[in-house]
Protein backbone atom coordinates (compact mmCIF):
# COMPACT_ATOMS: atom_id res chain seq x y z
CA UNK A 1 64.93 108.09 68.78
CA UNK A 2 66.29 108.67 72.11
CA UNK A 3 64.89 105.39 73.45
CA UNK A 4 65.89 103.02 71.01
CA UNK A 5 69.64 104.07 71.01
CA UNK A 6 69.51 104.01 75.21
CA UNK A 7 68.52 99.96 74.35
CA UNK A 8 70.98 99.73 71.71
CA UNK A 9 73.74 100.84 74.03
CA UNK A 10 72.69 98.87 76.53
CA UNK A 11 72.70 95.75 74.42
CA UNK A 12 75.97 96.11 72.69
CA UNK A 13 77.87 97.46 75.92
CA UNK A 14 76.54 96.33 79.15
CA UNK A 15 79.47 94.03 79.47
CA UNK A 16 81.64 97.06 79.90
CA UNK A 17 78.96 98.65 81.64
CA UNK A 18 79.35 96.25 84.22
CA UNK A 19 83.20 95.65 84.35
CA UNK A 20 83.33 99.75 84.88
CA UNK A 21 80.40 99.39 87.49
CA UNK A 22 82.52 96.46 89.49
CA UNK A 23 85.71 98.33 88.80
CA UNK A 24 83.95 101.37 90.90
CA UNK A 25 82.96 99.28 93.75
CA UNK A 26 85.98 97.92 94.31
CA UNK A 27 88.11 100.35 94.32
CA UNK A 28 85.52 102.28 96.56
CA UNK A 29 85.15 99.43 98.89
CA UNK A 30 88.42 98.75 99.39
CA UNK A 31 89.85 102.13 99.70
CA UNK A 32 86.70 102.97 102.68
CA UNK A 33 87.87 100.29 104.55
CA UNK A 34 91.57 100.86 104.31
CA UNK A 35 91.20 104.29 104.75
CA UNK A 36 88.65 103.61 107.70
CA UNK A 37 91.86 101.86 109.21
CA UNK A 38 93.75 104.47 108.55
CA UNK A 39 91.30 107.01 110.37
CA UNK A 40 91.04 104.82 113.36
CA UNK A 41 94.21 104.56 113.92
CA UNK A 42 95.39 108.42 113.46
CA UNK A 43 92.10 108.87 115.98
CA UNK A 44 93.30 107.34 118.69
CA UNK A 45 96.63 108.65 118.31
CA UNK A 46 95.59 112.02 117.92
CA UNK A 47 93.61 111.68 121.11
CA UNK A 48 96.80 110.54 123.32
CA UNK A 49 96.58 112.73 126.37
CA UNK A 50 100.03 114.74 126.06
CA UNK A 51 101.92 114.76 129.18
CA UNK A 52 103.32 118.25 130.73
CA UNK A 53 106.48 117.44 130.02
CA UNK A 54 109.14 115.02 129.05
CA UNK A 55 110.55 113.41 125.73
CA UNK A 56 106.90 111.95 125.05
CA UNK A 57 105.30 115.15 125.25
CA UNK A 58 108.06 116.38 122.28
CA UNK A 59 107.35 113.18 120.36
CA UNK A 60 103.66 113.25 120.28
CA UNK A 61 103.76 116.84 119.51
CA UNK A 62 106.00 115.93 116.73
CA UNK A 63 103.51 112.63 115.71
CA UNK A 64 100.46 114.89 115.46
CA UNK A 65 101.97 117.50 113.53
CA UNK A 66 102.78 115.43 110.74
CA UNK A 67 99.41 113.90 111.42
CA UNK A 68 98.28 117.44 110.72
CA UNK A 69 100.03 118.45 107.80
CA UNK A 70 98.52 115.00 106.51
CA UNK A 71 95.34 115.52 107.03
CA UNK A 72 95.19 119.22 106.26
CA UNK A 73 96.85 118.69 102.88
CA UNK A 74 94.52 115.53 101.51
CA UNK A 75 91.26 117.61 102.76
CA UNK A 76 92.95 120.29 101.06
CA UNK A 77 93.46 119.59 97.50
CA UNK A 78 91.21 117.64 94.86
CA UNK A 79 91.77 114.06 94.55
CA UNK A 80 91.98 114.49 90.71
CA UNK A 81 95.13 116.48 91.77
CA UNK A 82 96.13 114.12 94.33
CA UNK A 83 95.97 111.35 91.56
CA UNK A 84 98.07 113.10 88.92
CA UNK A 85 100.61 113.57 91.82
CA UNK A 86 101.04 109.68 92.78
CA UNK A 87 100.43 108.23 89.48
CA UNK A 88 102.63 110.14 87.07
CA UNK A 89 104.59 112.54 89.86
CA UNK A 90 106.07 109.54 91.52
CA UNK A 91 106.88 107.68 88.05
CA UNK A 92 108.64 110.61 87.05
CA UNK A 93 110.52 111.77 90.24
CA UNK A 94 111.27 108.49 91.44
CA UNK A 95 110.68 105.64 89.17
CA UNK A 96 107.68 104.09 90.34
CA UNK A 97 106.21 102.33 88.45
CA UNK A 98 102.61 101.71 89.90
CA UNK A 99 99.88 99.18 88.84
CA UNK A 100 96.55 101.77 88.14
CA UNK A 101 94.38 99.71 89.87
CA UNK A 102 96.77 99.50 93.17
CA UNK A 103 97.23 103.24 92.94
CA UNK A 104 93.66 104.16 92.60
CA UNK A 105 92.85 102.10 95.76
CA UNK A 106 96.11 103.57 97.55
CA UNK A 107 94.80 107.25 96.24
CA UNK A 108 91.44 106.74 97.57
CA UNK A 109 92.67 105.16 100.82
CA UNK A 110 94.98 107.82 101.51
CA UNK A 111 92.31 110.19 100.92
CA UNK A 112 89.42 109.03 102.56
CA UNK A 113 91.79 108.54 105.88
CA UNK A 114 92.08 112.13 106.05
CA UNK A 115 88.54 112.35 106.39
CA UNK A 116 87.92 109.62 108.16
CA UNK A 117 90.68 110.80 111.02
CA UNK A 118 88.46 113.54 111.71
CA UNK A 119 85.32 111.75 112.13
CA UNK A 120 86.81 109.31 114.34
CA UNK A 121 88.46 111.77 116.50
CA UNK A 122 85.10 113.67 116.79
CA UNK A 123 83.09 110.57 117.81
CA UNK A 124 85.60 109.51 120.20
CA UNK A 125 85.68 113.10 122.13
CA UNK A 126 81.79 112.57 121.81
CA UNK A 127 82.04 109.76 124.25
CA UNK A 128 81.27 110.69 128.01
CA UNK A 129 84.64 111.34 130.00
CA UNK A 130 83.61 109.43 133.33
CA UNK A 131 83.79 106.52 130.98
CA UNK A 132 87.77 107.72 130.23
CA UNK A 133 88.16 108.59 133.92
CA UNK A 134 86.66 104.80 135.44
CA UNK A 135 88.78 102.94 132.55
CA UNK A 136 91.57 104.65 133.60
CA UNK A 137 90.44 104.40 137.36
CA UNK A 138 90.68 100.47 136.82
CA UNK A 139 94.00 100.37 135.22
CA UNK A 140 93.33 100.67 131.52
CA UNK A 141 96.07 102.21 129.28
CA UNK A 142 94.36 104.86 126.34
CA UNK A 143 94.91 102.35 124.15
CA UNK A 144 92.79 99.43 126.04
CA UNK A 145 90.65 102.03 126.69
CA UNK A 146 90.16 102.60 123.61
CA UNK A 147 89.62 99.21 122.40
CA UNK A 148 87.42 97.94 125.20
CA UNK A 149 85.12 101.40 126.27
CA UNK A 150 85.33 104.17 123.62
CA UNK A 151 86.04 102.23 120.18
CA UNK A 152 82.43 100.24 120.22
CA UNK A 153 80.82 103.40 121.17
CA UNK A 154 82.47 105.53 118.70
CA UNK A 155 82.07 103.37 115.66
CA UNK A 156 78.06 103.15 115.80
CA UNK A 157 78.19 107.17 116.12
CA UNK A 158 80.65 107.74 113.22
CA UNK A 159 78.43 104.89 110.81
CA UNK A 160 76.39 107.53 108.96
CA UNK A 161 79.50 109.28 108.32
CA UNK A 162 81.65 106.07 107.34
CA UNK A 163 78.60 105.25 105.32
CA UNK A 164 78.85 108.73 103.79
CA UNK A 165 82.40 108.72 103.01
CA UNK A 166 81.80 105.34 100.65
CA UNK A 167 79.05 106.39 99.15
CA UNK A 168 81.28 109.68 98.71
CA UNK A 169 83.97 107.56 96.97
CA UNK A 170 81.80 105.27 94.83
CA UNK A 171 80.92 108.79 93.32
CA UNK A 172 84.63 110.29 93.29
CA UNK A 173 86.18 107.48 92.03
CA UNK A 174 85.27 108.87 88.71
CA UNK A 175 88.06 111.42 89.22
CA UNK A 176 90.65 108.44 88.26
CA UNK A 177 90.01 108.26 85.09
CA UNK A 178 92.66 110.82 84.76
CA UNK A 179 95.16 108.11 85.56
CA UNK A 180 93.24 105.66 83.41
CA UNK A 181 91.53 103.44 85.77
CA UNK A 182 88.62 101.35 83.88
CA UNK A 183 85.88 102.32 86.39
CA UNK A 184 82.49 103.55 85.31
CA UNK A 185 83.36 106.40 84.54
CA UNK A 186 85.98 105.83 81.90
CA UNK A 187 83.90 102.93 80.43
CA UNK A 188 81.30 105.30 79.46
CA UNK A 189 83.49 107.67 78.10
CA UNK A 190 85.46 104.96 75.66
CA UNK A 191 81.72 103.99 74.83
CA UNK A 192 80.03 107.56 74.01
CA UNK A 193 83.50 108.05 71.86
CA UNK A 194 82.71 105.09 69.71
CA UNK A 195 78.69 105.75 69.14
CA UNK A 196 78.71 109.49 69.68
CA UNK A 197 75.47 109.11 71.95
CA UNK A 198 77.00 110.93 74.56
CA UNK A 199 73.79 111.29 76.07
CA UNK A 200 72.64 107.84 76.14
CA UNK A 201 75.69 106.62 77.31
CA UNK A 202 75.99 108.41 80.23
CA UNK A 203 72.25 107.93 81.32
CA UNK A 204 72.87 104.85 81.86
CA UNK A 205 76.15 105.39 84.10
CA UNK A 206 74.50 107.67 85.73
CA UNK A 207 71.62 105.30 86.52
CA UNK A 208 74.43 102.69 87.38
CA UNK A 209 75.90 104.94 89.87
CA UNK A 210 72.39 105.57 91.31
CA UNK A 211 71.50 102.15 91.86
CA UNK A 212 75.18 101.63 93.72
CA UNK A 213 74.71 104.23 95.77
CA UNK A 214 71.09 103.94 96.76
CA UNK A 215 71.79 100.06 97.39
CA UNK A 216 74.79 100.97 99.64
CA UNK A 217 72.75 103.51 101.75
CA UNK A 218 70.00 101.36 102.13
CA UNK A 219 72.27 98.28 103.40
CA UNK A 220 73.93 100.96 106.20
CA UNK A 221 70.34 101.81 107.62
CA UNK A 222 69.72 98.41 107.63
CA UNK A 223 73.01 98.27 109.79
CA UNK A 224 72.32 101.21 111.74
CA UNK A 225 69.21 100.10 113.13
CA UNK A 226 70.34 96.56 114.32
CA UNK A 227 73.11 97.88 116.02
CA UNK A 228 70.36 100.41 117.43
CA UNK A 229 68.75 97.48 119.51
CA UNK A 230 65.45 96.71 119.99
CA UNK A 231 62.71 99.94 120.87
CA UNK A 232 60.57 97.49 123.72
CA UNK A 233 61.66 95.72 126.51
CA UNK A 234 60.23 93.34 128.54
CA UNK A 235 60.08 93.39 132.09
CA UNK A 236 60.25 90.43 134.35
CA UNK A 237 60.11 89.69 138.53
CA UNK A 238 62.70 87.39 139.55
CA UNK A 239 60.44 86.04 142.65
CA UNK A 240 59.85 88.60 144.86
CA UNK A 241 62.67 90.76 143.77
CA UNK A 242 63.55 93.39 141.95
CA UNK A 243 62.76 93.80 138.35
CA UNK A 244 65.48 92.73 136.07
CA UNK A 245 65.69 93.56 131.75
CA UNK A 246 65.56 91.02 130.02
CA UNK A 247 67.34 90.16 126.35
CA UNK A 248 64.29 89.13 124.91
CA UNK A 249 63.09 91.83 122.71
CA UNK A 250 60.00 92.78 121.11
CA UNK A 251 60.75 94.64 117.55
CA UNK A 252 58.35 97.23 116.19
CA UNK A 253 56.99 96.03 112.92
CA UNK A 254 58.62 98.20 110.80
């Protein structure tokens, strides 16, 4: 029966079950928050205000067309392709000879900046332009105004999409097996090859993947809604004058 070989499996493999499901997370985690980086930082660049003329006008339109071709060609092509390309097109053109677990996080890094350079250029042209104008009106560089008035903004609207993008790559990471990475994905292969339960076997990664996944959204709305605020505010007279808001907060019960 169905059932009793899903228990079977489960018993004589969950240790490499659960090396494949940490192997996943890792390389996921990892390569979201490296690529994040990578996304922040092409954001703000790509945002630079270019000047009317002048050598920095030349050399940021030079900086954000390689930016582009960058981007453009990572959202472009499959990251199964993009993997085969690194792993073995890089061994054979130029002798590299790269660990699979550091090139599965670099792949995934790589990729996920592309995407991620979008979204943060998005929420950062989301952001109000008085606030631009009085940072700038105060002395602030783009880059400190960045940092100080657009960044914290920007990152609380891009979260659902960050959040997206890992739960994107827990999922894609899956792709690697190509290259041989020992993620979920290829543990469930090497164990539906030795038991020929193919279906059995990959119930269970698929369950694996959906308890990842549904764990990692759930901990981002979690996030999302503390860095919401509170809903209610109390309201205090300071003596005869005006009202002032107060930090103290009264949270719905949710």
């Amino acid at each position: 029966m169905t059932l009793d070989w899903l228990m079977i499996i489960i018993k004589e493999n969950w240790p490499m079950f659960l090396r494949g499901a940490g192997m996943t997370l890792l390389i996921s985690l990892i390569g979201t928050v490296i690529g994040s980086i990578i996304g922040m930082l092409i954001g703000v660049i790509r945002t630079i205000p270019v000047p009317e003329e002048g050598v920095k006008r030349g050399l940021l339109k030079l900086v954000n067309a390689i930016l582009s071709i960058y981007i453009e060609f990572f959202r472009g092509t499959p990251m199964i392709v993009q993997a085969m390309v690194i792993y073995y097109g890089s061994a054979l053109a130029f002798g590299f000879d790269m660990d699979r677990v550091v090139a599965a996080i670099f792949i995934v890094s790589i990729n996920t900046g592309a995407y991620m350079s979008e979204i943060v250029r998005g929420g950062i042209v989301s952001i109000d332009k008085g606030q631009f104008e009085a940072a700038h009106a105060i002395g602030m560089n783009h880059f400190q105004t960045m940092i100080n008035v657009v960044l914290p903004q920007a990152i609380r609207n891009i979260l659902p999409a960050t959040g997206n993008e890992f739960v994107i790559n827990i999922k894609d990471t899956s792709v690697l097996n190509v290259i041989s990475v020992s993620e979920l994905f290829f543990q469930t292969k090497s164990i539906a090859g030795n038991n020929f339960r193919y279906f059995e076997s990959f119930f269970v990664a698929s369950v694996l993947y959906l308890i990842m996944t549904f764990t990692v959204t759930r901990i981002l709305r979690y996030v999302e809604r503390k860095l919401d605020g509170p809903d209610n505010y109390d309201m205090i007279m300071m003596g005869n004058q005006m009202q002032v808001e107060t930090p103290v907060i009264k949270e719905k019960n949710r």
